[in-house]
Each structure stands twice: as structure tokens, then as C-alpha cells.
PDB file of N, CA and C in Angstrom:
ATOM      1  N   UNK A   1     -36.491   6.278   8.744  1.00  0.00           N
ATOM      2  CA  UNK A   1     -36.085   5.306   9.747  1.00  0.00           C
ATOM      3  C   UNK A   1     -35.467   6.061  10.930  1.00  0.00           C
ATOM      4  N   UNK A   2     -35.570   5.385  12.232  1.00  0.00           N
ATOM      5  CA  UNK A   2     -35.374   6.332  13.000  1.00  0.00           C
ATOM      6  C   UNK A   2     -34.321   5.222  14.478  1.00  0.00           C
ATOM      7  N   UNK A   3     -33.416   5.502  15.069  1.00  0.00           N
ATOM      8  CA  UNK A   3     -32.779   4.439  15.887  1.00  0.00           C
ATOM      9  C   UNK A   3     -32.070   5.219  16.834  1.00  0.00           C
ATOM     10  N   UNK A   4     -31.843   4.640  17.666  1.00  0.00           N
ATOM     11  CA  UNK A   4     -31.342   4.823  18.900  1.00  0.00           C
ATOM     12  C   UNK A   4     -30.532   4.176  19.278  1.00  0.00           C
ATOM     13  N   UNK A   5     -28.974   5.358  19.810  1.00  0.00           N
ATOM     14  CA  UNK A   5     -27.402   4.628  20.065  1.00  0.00           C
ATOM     15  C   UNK A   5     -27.156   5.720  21.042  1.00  0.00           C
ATOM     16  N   UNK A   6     -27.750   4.860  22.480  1.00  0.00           N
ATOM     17  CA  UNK A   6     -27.073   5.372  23.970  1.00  0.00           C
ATOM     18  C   UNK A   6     -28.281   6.711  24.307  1.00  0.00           C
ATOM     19  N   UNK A   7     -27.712   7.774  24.240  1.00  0.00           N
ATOM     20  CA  UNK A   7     -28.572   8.952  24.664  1.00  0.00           C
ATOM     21  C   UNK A   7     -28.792   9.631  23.039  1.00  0.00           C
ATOM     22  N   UNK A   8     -28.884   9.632  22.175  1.00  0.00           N
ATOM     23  CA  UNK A   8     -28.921   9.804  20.504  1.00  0.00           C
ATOM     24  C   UNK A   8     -29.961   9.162  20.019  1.00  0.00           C
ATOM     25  N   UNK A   9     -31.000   9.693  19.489  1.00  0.00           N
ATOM     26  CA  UNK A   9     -31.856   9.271  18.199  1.00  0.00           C
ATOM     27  C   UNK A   9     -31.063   9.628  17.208  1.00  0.00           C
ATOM     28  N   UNK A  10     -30.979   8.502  16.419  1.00  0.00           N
ATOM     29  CA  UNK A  10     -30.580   9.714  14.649  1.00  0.00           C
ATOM     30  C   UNK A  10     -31.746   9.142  13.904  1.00  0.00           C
ATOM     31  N   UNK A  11     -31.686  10.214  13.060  1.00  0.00           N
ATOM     32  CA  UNK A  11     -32.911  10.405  12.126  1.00  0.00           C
ATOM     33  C   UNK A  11     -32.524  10.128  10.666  1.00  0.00           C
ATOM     34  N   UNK A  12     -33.136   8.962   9.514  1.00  0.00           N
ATOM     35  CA  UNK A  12     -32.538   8.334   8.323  1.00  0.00           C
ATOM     36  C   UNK A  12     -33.641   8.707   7.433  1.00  0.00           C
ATOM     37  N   UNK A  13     -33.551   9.202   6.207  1.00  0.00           N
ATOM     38  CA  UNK A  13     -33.837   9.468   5.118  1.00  0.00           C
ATOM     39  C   UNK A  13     -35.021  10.550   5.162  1.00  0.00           C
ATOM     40  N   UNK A  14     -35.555  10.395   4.288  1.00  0.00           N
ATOM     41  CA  UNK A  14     -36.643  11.741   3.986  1.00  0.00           C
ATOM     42  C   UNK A  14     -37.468  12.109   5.306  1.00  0.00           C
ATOM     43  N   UNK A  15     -38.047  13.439   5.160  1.00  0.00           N
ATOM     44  CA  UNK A  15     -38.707  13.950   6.130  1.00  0.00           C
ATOM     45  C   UNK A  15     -39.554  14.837   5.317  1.00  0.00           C
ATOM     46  N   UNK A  16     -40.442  14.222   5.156  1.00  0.00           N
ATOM     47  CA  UNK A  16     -41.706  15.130   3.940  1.00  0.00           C
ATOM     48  C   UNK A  16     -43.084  14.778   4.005  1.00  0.00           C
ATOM     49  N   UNK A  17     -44.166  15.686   3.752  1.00  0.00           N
ATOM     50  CA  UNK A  17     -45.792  15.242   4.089  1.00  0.00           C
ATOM     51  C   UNK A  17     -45.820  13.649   4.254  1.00  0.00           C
ATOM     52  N   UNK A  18     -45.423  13.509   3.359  1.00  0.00           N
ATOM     53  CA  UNK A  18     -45.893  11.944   2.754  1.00  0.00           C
ATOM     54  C   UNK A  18     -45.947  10.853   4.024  1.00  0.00           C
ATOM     55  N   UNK A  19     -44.369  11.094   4.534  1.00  0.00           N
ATOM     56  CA  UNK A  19     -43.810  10.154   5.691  1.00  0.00           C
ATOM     57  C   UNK A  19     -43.969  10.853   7.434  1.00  0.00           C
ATOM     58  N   UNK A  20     -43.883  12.067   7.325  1.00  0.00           N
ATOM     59  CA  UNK A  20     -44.287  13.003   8.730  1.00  0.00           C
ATOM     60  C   UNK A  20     -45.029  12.211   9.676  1.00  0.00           C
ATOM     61  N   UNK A  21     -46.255  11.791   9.377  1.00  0.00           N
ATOM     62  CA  UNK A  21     -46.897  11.760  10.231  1.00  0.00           C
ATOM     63  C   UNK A  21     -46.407  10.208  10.926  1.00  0.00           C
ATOM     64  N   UNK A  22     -46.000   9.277  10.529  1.00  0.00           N
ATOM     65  CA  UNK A  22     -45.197   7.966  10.658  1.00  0.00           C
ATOM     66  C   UNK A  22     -44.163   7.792  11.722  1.00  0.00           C
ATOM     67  N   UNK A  23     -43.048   9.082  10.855  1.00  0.00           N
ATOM     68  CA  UNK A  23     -42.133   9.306  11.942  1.00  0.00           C
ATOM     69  C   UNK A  23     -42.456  10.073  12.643  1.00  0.00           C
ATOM     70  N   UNK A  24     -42.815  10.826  13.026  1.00  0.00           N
ATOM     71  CA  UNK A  24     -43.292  11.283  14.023  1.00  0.00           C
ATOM     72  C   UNK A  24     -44.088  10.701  15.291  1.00  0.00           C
ATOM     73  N   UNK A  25     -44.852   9.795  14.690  1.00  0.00           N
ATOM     74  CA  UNK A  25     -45.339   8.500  16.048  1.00  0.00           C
ATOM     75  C   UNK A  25     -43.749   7.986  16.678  1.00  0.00           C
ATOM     76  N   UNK A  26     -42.940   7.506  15.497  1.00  0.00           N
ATOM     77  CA  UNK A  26     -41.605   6.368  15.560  1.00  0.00           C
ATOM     78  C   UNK A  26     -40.930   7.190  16.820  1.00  0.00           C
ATOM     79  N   UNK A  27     -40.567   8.618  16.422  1.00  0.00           N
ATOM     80  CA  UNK A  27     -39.875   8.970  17.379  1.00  0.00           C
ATOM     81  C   UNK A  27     -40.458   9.128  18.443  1.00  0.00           C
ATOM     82  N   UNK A  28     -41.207   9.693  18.278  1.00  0.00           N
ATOM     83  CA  UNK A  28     -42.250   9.810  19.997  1.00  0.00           C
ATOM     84  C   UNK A  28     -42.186   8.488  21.078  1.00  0.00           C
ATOM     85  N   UNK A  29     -41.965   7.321  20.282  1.00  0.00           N
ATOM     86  CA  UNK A  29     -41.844   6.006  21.518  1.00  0.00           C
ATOM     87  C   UNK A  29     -40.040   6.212  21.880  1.00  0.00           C
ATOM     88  N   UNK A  30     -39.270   6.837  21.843  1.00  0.00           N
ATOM     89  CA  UNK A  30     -38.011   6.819  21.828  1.00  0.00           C
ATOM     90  C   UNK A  30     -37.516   7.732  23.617  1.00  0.00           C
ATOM     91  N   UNK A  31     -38.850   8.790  23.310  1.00  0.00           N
ATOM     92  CA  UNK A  31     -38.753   9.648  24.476  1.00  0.00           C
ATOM     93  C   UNK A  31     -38.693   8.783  25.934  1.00  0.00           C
ATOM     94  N   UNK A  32     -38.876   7.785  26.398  1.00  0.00           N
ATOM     95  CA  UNK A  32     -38.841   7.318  27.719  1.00  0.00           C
ATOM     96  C   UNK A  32     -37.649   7.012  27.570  1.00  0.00           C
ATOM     97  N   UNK A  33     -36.653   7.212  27.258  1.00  0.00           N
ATOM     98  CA  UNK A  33     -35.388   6.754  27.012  1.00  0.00           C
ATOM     99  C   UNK A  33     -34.734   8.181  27.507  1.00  0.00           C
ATOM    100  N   UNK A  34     -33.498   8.124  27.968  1.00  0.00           N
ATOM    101  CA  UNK A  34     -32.789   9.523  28.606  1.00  0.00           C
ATOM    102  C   UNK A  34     -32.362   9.836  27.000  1.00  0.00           C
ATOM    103  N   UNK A  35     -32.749  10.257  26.349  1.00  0.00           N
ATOM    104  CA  UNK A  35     -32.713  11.281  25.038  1.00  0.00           C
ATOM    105  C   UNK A  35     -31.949  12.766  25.506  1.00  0.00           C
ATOM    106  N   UNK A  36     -31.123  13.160  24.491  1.00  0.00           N
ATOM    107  CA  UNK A  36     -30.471  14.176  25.012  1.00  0.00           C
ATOM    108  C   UNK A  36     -29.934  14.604  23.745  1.00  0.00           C
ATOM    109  N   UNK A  37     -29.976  14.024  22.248  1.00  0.00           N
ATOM    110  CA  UNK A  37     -29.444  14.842  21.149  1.00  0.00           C
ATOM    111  C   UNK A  37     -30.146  13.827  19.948  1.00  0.00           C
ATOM    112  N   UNK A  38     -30.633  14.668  18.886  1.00  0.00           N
ATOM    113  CA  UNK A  38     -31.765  13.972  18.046  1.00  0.00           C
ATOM    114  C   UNK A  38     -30.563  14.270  16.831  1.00  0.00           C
ATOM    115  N   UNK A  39     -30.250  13.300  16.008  1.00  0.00           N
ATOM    116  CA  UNK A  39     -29.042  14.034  14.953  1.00  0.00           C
ATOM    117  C   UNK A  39     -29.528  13.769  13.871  1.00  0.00           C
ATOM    118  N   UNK A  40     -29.820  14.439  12.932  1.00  0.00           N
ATOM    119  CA  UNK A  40     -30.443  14.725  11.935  1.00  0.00           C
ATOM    120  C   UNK A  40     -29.431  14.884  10.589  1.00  0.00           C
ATOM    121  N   UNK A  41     -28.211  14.634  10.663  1.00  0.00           N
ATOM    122  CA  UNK A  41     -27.157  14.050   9.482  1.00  0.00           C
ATOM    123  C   UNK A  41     -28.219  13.583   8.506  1.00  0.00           C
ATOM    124  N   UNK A  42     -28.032  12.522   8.747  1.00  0.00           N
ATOM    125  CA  UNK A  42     -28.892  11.318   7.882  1.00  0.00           C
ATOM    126  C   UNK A  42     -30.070  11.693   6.932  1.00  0.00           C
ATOM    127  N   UNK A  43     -30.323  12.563   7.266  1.00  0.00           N
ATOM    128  CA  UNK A  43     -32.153  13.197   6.590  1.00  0.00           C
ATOM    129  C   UNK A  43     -31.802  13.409   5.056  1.00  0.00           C
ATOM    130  N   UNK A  44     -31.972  13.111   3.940  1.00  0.00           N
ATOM    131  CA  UNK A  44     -31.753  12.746   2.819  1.00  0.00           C
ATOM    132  C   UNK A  44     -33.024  14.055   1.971  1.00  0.00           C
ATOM    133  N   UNK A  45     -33.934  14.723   2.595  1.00  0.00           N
ATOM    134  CA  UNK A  45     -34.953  15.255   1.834  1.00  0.00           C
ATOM    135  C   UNK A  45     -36.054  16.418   3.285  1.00  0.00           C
ATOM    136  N   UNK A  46     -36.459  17.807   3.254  1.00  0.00           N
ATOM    137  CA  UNK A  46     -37.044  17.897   4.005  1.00  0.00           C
ATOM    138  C   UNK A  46     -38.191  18.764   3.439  1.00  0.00           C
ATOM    139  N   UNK A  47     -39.477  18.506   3.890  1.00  0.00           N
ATOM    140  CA  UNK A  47     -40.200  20.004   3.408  1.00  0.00           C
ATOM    141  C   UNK A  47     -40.478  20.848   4.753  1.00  0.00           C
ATOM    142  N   UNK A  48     -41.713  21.234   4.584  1.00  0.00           N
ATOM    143  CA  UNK A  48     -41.941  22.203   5.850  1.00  0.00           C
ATOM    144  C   UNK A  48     -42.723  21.495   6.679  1.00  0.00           C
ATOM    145  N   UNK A  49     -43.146  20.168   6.797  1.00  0.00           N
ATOM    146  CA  UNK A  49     -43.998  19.470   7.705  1.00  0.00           C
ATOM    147  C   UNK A  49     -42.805  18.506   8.753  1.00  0.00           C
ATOM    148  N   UNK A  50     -41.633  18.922   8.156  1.00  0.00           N
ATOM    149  CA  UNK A  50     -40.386  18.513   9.581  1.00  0.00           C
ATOM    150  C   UNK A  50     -40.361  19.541  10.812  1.00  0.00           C
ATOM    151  N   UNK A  51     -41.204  20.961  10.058  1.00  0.00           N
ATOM    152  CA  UNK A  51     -40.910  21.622  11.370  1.00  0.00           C
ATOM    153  C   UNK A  51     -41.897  21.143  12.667  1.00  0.00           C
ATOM    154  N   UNK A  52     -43.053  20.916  12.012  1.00  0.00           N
ATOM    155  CA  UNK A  52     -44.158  20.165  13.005  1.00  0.00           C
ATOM    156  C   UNK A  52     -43.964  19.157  13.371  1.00  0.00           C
ATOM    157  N   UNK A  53     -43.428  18.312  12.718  1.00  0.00           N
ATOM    158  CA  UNK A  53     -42.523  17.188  14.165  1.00  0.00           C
ATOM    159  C   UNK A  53     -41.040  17.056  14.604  1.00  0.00           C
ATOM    160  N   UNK A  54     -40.492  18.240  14.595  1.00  0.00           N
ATOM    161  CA  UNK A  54     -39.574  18.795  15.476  1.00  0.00           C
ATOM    162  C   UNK A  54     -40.516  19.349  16.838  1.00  0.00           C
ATOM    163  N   UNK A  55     -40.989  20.109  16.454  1.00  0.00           N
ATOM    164  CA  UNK A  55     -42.198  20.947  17.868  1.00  0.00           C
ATOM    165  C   UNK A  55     -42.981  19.853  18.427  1.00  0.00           C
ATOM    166  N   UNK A  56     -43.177  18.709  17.592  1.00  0.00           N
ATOM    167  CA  UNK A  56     -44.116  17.620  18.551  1.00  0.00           C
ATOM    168  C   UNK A  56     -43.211  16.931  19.396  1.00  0.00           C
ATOM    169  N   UNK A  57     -42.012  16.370  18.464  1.00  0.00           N
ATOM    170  CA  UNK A  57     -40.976  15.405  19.920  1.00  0.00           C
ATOM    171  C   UNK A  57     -40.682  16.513  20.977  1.00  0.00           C
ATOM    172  N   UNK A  58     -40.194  18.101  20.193  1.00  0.00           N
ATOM    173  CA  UNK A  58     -40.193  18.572  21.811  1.00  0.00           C
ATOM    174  C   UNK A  58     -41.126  18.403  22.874  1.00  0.00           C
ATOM    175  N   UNK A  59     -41.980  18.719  22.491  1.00  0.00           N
ATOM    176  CA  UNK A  59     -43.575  18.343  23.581  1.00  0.00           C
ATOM    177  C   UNK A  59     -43.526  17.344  23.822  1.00  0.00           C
ATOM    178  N   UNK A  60     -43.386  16.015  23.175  1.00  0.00           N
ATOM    179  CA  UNK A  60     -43.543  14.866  23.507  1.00  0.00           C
ATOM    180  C   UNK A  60     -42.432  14.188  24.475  1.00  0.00           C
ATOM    181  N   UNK A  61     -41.140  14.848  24.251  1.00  0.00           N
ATOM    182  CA  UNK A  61     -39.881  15.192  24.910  1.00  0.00           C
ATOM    183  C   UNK A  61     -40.146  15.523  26.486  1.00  0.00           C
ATOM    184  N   UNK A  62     -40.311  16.540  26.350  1.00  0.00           N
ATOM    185  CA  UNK A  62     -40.822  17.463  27.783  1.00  0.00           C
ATOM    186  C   UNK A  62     -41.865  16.856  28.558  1.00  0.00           C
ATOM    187  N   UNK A  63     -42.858  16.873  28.087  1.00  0.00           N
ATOM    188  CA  UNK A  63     -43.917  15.589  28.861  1.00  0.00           C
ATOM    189  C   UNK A  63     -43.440  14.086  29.118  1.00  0.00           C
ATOM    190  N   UNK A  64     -42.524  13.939  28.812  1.00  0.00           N
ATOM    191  CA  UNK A  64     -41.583  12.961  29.691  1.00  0.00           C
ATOM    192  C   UNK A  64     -40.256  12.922  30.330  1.00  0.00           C
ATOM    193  N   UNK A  65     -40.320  14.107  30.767  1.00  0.00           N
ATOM    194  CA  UNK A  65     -39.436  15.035  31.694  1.00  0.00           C
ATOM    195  C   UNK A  65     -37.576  14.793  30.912  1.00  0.00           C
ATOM    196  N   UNK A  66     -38.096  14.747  29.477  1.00  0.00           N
ATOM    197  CA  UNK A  66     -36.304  14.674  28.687  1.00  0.00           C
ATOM    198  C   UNK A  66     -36.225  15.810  28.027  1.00  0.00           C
ATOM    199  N   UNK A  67     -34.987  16.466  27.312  1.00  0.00           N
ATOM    200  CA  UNK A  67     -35.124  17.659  27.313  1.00  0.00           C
ATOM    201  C   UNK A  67     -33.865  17.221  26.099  1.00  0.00           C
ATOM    202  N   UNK A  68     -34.259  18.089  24.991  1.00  0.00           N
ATOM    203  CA  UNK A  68     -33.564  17.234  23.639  1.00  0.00           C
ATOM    204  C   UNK A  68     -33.192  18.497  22.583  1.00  0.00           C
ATOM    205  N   UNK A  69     -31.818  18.562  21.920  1.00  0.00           N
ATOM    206  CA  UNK A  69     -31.272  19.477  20.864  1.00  0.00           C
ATOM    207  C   UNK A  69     -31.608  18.767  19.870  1.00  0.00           C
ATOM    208  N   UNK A  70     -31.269  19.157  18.378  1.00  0.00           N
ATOM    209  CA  UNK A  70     -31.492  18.868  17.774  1.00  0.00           C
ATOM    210  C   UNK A  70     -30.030  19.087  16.819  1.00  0.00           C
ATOM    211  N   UNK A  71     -29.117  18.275  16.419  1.00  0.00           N
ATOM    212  CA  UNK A  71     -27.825  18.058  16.342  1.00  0.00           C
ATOM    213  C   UNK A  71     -27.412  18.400  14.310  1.00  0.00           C
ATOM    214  N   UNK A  72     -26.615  18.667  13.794  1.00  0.00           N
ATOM    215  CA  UNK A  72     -26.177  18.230  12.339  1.00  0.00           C
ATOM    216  C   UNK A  72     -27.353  18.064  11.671  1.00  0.00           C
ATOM    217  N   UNK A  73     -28.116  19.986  11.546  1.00  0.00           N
ATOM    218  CA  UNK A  73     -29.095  20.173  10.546  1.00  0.00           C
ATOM    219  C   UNK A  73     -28.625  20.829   8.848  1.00  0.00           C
ATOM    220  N   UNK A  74     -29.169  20.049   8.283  1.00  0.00           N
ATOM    221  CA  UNK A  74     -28.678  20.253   6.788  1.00  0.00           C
ATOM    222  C   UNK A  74     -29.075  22.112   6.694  1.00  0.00           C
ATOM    223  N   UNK A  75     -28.388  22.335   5.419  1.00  0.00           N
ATOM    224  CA  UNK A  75     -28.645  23.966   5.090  1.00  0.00           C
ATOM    225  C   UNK A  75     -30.415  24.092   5.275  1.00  0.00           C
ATOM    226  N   UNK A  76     -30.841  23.584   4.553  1.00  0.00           N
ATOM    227  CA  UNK A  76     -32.663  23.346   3.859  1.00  0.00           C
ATOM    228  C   UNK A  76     -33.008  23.461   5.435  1.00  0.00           C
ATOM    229  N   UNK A  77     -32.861  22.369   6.099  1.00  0.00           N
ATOM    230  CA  UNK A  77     -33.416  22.687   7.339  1.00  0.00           C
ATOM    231  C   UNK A  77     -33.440  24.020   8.550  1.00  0.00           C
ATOM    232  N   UNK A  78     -32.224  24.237   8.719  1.00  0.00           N
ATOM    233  CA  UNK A  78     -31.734  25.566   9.420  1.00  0.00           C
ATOM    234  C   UNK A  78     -32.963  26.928   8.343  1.00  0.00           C
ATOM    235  N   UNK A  79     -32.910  26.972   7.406  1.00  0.00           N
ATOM    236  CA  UNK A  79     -33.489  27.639   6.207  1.00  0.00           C
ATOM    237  C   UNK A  79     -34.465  27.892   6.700  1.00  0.00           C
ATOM    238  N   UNK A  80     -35.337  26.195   6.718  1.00  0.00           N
ATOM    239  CA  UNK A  80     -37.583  26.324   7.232  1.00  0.00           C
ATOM    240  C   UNK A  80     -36.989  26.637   8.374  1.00  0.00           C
ATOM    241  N   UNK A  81     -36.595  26.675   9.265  1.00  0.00           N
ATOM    242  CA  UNK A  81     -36.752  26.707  10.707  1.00  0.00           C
ATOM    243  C   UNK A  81     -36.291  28.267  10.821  1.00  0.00           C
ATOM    244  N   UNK A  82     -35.448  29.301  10.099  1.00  0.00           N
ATOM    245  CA  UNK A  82     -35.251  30.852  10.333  1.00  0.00           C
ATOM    246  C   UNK A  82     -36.975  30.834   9.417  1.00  0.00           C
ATOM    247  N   UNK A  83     -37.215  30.418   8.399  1.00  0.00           N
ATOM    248  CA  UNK A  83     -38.063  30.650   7.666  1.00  0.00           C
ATOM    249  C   UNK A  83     -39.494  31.050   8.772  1.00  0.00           C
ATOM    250  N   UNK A  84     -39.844  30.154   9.036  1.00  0.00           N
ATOM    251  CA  UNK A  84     -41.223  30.146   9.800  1.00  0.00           C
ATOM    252  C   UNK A  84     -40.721  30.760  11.314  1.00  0.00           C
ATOM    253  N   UNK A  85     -39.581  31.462  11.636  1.00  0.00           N
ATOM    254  CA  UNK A  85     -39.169  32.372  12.740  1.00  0.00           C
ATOM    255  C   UNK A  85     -39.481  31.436  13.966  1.00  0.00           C
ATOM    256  N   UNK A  86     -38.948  29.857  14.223  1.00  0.00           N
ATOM    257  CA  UNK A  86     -39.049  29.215  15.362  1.00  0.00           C
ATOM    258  C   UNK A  86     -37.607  29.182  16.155  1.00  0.00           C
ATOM    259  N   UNK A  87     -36.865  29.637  15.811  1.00  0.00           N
ATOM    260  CA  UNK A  87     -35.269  28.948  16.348  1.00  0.00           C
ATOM    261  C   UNK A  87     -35.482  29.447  17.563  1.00  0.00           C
ATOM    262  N   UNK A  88     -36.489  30.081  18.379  1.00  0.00           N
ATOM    263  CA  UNK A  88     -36.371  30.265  19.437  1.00  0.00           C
ATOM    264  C   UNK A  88     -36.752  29.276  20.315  1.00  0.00           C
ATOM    265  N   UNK A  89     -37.902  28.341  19.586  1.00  0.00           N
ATOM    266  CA  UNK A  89     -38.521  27.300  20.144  1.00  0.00           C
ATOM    267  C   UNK A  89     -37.773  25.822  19.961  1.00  0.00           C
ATOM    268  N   UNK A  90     -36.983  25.696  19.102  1.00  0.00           N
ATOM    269  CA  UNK A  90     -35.977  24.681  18.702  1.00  0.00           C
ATOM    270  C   UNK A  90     -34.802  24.637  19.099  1.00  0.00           C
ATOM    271  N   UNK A  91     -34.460  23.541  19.870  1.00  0.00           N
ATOM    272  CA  UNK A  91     -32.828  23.795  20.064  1.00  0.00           C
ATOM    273  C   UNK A  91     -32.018  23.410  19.024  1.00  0.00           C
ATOM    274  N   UNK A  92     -31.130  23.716  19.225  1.00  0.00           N
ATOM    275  CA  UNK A  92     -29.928  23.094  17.877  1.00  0.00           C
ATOM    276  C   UNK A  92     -28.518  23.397  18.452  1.00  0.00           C
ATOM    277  N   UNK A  93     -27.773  22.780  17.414  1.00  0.00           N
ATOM    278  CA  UNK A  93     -26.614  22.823  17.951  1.00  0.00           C
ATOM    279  C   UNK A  93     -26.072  24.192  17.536  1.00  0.00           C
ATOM    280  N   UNK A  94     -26.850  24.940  16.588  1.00  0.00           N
ATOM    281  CA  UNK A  94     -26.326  25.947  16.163  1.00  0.00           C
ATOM    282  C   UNK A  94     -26.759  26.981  17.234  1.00  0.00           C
ATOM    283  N   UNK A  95     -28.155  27.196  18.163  1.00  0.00           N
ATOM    284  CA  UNK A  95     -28.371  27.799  18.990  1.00  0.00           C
ATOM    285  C   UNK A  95     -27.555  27.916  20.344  1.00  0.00           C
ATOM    286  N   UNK A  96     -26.846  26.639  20.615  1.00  0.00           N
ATOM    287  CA  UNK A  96     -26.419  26.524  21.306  1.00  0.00           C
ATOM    288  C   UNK A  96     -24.850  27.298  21.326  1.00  0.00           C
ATOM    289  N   UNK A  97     -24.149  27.947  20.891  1.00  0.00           N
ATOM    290  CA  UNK A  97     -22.779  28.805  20.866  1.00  0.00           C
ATOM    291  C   UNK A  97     -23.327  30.330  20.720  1.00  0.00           C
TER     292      UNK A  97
END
């Protein structure tokens, strides 16, 4: 599940093959909105097909001239994302200090 409070998407429960491709549409309609921090608390489960729609809202982000971190990533997540060597392409709050 996926919702929007002010300039914030947060992101609710699993993030795995199964559901990816779903949320990943969900969030993508969110981008015409001044988006500015995606918070990812909430995520209950992740595999490695969250990293591919992290890299799609960015694109999908950017092609609608918003420009978006990615806020309160669980251990697992920070993990795939050094894992597959993207943190250069991902913002986070951890990139950010």
C-alpha cells in the first residue's frame, strides 16, 4: 500500500516479486505531486526486485521534473542496495551526511 501526506509517499508492507510490479505502477501516479521524500519505515518484507522499483520512481520521478530520497531504509534494504553496488544511483537518507 502506498499514500501520500504533504510532500511524503510512505511505503506499507511487503516489497517482493510477487507485488513489485503493482506497486510500482501505484507509486509512479504519485510523481505529479511535489514529492520530495519516499519513507520506507513501513516495508514489512523486501527481496531484490525493490531495487528495480526504487530506479523506476527515480526515472519516473525525474521525468516529471521531482527529485526524491529515499527516507528510513530497513537493514535488508541498505544490504541489496550496497549489494548490487547502486547507492550511487539512489538517494537515501543515509547518502545524504
Amino acid at each position: 500500500m502506498i499514500f501520500c501526506n504533504h510532500e511524503e509517499m510512505i511505503v506499507q508492507g511487503p516489497i517482493t516479486i510477487d507485488n513489485v510490479a503493482a506497486m510500482t505502477q501505484q507509486g509512479k501516479t504519485f510523481f505529479d505531486r511535489p514529492l520530495r521524500v519516499v519513507d520506507l519505515q513501513q516495508i514489512t518484507q523486501v527481496d531484490s526486485s525493490v531495487i528495480s522499483m526504487m530506479l523506476e520512481w527515480l526515472r519516473a520521478a525525474r521525468l516529471q521534473g521531482c527529485q526524491i530520497r529515499f527516507v528510513n531504509l530497513s537493514p535488508n534494504l541498505g544490504s541489496l542496495i550496497q549489494l548490487y553496488g547502486v547507492e550511487e544511483l539512489i538517494p537515501t537518507d543515509e547518502s545524504s551526511h
